[in-house]
Protein backbone atom coordinates (compact mmCIF):
# COMPACT_ATOMS: atom_id res chain seq x y z
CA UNK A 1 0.00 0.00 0.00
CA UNK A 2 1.87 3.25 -1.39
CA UNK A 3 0.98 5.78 1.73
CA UNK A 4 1.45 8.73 -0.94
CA UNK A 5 -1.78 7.36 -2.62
CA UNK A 6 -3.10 6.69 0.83
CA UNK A 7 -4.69 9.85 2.73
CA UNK A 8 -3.91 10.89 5.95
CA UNK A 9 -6.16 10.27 9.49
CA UNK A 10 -6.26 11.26 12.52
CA UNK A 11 -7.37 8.16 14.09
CA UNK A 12 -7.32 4.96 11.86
CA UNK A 13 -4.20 3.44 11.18
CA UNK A 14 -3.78 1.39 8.37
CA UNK A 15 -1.88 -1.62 7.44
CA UNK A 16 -2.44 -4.20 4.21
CA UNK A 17 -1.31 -7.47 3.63
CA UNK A 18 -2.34 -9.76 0.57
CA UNK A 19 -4.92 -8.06 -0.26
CA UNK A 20 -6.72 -7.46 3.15
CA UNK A 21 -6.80 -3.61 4.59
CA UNK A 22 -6.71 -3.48 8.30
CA UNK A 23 -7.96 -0.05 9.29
CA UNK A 24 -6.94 -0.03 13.41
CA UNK A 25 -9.67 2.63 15.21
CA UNK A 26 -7.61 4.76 17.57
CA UNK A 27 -9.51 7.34 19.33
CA UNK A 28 -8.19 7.53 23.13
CA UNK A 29 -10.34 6.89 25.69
CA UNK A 30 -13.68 5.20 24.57
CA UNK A 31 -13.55 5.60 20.47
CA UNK A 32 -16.10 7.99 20.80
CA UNK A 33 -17.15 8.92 16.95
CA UNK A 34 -16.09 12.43 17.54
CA UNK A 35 -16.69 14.90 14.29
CA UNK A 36 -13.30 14.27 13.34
CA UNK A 37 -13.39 10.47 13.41
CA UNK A 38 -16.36 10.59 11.51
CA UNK A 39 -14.51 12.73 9.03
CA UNK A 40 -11.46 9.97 8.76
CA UNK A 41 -14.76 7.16 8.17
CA UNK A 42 -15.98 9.04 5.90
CA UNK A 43 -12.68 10.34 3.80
CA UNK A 44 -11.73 6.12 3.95
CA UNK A 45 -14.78 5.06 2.69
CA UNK A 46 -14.82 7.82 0.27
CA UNK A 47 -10.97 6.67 -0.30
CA UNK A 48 -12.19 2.82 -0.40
CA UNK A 49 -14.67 3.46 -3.76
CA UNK A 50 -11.24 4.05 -6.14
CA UNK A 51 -9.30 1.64 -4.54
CA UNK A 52 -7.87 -1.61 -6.24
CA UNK A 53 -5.45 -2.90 -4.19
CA UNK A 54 -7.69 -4.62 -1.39
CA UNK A 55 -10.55 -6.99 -1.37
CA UNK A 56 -10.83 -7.06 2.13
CA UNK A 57 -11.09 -4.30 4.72
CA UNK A 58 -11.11 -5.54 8.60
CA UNK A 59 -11.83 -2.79 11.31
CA UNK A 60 -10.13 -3.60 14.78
CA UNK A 61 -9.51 -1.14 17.84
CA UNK A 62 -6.51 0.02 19.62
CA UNK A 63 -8.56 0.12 22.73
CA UNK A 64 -9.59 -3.59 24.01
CA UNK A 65 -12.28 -1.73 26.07
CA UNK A 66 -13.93 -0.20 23.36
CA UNK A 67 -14.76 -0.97 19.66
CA UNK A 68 -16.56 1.40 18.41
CA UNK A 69 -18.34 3.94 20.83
CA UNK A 70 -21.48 5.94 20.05
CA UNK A 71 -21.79 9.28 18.42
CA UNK A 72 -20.53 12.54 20.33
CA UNK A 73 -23.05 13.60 22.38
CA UNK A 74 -21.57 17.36 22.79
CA UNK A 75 -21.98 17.80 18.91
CA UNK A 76 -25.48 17.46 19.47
CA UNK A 77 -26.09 20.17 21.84
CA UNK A 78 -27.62 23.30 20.51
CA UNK A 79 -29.72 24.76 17.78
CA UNK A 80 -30.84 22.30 15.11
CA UNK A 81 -29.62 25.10 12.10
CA UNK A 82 -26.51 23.78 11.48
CA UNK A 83 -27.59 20.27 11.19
CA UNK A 84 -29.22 18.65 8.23
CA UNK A 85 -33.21 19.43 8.12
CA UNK A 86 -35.54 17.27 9.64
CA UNK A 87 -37.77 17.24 5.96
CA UNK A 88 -34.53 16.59 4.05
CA UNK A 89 -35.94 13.11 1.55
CA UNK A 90 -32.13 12.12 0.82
CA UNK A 91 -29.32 10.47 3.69
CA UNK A 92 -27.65 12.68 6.47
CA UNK A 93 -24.04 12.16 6.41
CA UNK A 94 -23.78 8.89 8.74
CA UNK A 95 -26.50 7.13 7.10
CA UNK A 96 -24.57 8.18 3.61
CA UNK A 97 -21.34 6.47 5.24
CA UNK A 98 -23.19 3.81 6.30
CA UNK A 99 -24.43 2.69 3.38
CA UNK A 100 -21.34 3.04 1.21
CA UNK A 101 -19.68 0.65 3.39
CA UNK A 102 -22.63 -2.02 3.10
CA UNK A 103 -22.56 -1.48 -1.11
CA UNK A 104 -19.03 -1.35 -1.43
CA UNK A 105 -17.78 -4.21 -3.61
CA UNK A 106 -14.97 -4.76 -0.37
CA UNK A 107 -15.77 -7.81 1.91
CA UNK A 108 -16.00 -5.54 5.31
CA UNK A 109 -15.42 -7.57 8.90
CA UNK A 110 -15.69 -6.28 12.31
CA UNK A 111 -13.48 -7.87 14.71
CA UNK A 112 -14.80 -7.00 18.40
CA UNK A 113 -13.44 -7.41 21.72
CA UNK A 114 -14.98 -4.72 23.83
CA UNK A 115 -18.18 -2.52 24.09
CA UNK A 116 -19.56 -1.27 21.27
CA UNK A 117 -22.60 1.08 20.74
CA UNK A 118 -24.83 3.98 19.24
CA UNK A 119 -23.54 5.11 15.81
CA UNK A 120 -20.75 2.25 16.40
CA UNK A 121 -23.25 -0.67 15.93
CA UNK A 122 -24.89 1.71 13.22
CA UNK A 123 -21.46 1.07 11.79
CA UNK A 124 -20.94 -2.20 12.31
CA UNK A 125 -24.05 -3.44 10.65
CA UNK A 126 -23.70 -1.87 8.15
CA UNK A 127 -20.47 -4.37 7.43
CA UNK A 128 -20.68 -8.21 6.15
CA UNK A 129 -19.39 -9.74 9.36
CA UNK A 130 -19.39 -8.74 12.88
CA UNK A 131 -16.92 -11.05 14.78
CA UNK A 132 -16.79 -11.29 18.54
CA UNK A 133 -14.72 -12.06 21.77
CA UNK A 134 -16.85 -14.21 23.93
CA UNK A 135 -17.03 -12.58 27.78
CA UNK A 136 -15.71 -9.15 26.47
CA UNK A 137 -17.64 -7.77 23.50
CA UNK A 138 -21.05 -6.27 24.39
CA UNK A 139 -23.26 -4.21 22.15
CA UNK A 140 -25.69 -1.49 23.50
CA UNK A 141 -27.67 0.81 21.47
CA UNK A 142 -28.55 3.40 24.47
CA UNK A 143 -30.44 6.26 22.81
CA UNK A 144 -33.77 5.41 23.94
CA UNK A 145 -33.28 5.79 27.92
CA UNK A 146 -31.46 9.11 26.74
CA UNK A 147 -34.56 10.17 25.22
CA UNK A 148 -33.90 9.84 21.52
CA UNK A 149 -33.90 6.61 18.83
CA UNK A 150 -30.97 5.43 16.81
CA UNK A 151 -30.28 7.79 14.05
CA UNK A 152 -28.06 6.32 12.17
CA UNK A 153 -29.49 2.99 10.85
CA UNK A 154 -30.04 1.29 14.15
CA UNK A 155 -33.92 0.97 13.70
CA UNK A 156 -33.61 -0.57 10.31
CA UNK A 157 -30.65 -2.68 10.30
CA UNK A 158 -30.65 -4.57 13.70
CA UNK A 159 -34.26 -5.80 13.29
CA UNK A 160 -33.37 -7.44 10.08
CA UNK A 161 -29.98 -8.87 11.73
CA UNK A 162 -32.05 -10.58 14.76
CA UNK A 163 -35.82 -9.85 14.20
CA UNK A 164 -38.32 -7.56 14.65
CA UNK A 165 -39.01 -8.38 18.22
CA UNK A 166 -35.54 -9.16 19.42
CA UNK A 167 -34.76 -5.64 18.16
CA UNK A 168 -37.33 -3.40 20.02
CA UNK A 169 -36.14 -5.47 23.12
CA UNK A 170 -32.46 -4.13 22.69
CA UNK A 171 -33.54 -0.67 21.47
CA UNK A 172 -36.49 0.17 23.43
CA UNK A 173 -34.96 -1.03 26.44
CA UNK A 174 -31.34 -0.18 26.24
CA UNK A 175 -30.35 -3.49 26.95
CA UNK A 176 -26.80 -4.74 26.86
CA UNK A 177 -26.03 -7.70 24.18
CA UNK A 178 -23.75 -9.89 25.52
CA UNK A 179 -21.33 -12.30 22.84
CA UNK A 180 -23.07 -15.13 23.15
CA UNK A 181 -26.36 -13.91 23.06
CA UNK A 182 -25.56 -11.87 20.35
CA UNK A 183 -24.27 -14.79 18.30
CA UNK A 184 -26.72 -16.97 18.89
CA UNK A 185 -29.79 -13.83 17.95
CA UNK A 186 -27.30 -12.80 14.52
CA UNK A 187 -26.77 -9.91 15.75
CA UNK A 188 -22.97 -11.04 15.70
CA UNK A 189 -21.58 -13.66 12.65
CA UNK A 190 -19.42 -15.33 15.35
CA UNK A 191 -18.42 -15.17 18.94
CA UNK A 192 -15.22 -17.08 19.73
CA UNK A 193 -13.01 -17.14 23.11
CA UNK A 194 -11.01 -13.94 22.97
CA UNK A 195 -7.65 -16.13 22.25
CA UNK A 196 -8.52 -17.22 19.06
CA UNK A 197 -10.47 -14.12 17.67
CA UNK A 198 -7.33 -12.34 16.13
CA UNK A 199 -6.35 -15.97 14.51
CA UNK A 200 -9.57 -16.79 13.61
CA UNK A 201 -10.47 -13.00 11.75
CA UNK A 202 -7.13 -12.95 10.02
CA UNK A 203 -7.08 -16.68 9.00
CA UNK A 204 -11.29 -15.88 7.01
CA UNK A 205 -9.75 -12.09 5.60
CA UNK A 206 -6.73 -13.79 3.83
CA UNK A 207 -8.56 -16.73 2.90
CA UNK A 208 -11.29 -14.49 1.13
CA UNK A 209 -8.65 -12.20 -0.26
CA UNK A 210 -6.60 -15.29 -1.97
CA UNK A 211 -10.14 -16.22 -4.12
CA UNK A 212 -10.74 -14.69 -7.70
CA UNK A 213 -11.30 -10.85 -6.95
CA UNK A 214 -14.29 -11.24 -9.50
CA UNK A 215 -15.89 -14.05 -7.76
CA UNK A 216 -15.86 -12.56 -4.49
CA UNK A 217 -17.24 -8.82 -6.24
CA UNK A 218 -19.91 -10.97 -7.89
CA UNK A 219 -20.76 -12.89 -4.50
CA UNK A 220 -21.41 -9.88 -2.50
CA UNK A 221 -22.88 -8.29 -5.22
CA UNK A 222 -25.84 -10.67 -5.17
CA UNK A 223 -25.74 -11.25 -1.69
CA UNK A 224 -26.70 -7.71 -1.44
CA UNK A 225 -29.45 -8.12 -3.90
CA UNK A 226 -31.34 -10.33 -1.31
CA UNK A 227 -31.82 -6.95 1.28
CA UNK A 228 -34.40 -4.58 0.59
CA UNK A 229 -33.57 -1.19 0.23
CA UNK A 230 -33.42 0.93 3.52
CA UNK A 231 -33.71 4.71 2.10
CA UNK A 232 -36.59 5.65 3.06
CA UNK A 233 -36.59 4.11 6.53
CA UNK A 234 -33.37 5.65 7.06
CA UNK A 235 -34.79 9.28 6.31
CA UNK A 236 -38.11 8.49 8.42
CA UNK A 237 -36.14 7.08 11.28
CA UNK A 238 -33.08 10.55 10.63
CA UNK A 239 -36.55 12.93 10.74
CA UNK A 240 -37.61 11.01 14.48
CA UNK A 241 -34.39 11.60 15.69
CA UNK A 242 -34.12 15.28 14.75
CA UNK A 243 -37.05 15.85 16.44
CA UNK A 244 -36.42 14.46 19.74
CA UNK A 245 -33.09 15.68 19.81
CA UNK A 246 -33.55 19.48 19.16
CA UNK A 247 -36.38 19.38 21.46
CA UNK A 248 -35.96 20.66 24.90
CA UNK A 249 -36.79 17.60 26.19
CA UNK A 250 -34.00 15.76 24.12
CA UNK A 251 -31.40 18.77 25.19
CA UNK A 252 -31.94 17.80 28.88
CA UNK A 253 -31.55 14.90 28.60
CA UNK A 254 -28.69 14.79 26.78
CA UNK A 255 -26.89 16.86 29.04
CA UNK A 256 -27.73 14.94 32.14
CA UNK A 257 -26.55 11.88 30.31
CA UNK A 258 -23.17 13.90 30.18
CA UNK A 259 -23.68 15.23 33.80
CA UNK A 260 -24.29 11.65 35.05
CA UNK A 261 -20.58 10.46 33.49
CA UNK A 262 -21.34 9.74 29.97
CA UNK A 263 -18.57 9.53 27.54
CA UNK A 264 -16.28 8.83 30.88
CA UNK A 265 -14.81 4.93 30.75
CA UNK A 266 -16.12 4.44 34.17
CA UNK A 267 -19.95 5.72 32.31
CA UNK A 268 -19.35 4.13 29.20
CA UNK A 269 -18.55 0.63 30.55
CA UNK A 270 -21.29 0.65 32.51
CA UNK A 271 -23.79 2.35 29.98
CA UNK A 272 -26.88 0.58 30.37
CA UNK A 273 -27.21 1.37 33.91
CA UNK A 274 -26.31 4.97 33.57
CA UNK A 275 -28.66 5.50 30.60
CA UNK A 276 -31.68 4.64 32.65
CA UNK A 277 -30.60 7.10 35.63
CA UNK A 278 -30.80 9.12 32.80
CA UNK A 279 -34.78 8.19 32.38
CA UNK A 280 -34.59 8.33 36.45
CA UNK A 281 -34.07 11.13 36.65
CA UNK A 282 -36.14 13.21 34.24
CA UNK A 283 -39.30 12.06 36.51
């Protein structure tokens, strides 16, 4: 991989071998999906549509605590006018990233050993494969108790990964998904003991990357044919979430999910109780 053809980031870190990109999420202390990390997600995937080089692209953390946190709660605070409109009919940004990562013609894996959440499941399902350390990775989607939805994909995605039902449990609950459970639902490809995740992960990448480049374009390319298109789900569910979160309402309780120790470690690790002394609290 020539880095001169390669653009710069402030948090990923990339490496490639036979044919397999592994993009390394680095975003000290929780991976929160800060505006700039967005910004290198969105330049790579952006970067990822022109790029010939790599079949495969697996996403991995430097943080063993933390995959792929939610969205940055801070950037939400405020007047709605800088952020896209509420009656916009085509994809905010995140949904746009999204979505270019589930049509790319790359295979895209996950490989997860600690929390992940919010926009980082959003993420995350929107890739092939999510693969998982048993009795380590847990995935939360914790906007509800916060008083606002998913609003980047989370609504549409995870009920077609483990069901309708199975999905309004996680989401209208704020429940954590544990490895297992996850695995077994399909919310997760695989859950493995943590030793053998990193063997396992880069044993399936080169594998895939070693088969006809066509073949494995073609494969996904049909694969994807079989999932109905989420557009207009995704702008409903972007509209909901406007709505509660500009309201004053959704600006409280943001902030007391921040006053209560969101985006801390101690908060995040812990995020399913401290969402709902979020809902507490508001009473």
């Amino acid at each position: 991989m020539s880095e001169s053809e390669t653009p710069l980031y402030n948090h990923l870190h990339l490496s490639s071998e036979s044919q397999v990109l592994w993009v390394t999420i680095d975003n000290p202390p929780i991976n929160l999906i800060t505006k700039s990390l967005l910004v290198d997600l969105i330049r790579l995937s952006n970067w990822l549509e022109n790029d010939t080089e790599h079949i495969v692209v697996v996403f991995q953390s430097a943080n063993p605590n933390f995959f792929l946190a939610h969205f940055d709660v801070t950037a939400l605070l405020g007047d709605q006018n800088d952020q896209q409109n509420s009656e916009d009919h085509e994809l905010n940004i995140f949904d746009a990233l999204c979505e270019r990562l589930r049509l790319s013609p790359k295979v895209t894996m996950c490989k997860i050993s600690g929390r992940i959440g919010g926009g980082g499941s959003e993420i995350a399902m929107a890739c092939d494969m999510r693969f998982a350390a048993l009795g380590k990775a847990i995935m939360n989607q914790m906007e509800v108790p916060i008083g606002i939805i998913p609003g980047g994909g989370g609504t549409q995605r995870l009920p077609y990964l483990v069901g309708y039902s199975r999905a309004a449990e996680l989401i209208l609950g704020g429940l954590d998904l544990d490895a297992q459970t996850g695995d077994d639902w399909g919310y997760f490809t695989r859950a493995l003991p943590p030793e053998e995740l990193d063997d396992y992960v880069e044993w399936l990448a080169l594998r895939i990357a070693s088969f006809d480049p066509a073949a494995v374009k073609g494969a996904k390319s049909s694969l994807l044919n079989s999932v109905p298109s989420l557009k207009n789900g995704l702008i409903k569910e972007s509209q909901i979430f406007n709505d509660l979160c500009y309201s004053q309402d959704g600006q409280e309780s943001l902030r007391r999910f921040l006053d209560l120790g969101g985006q801390t470690v101690e908060g995040e690790l812990q995020i399913s109780d401290l969402s709902a002394k979020v809902a507490k609290k508001k009473k």
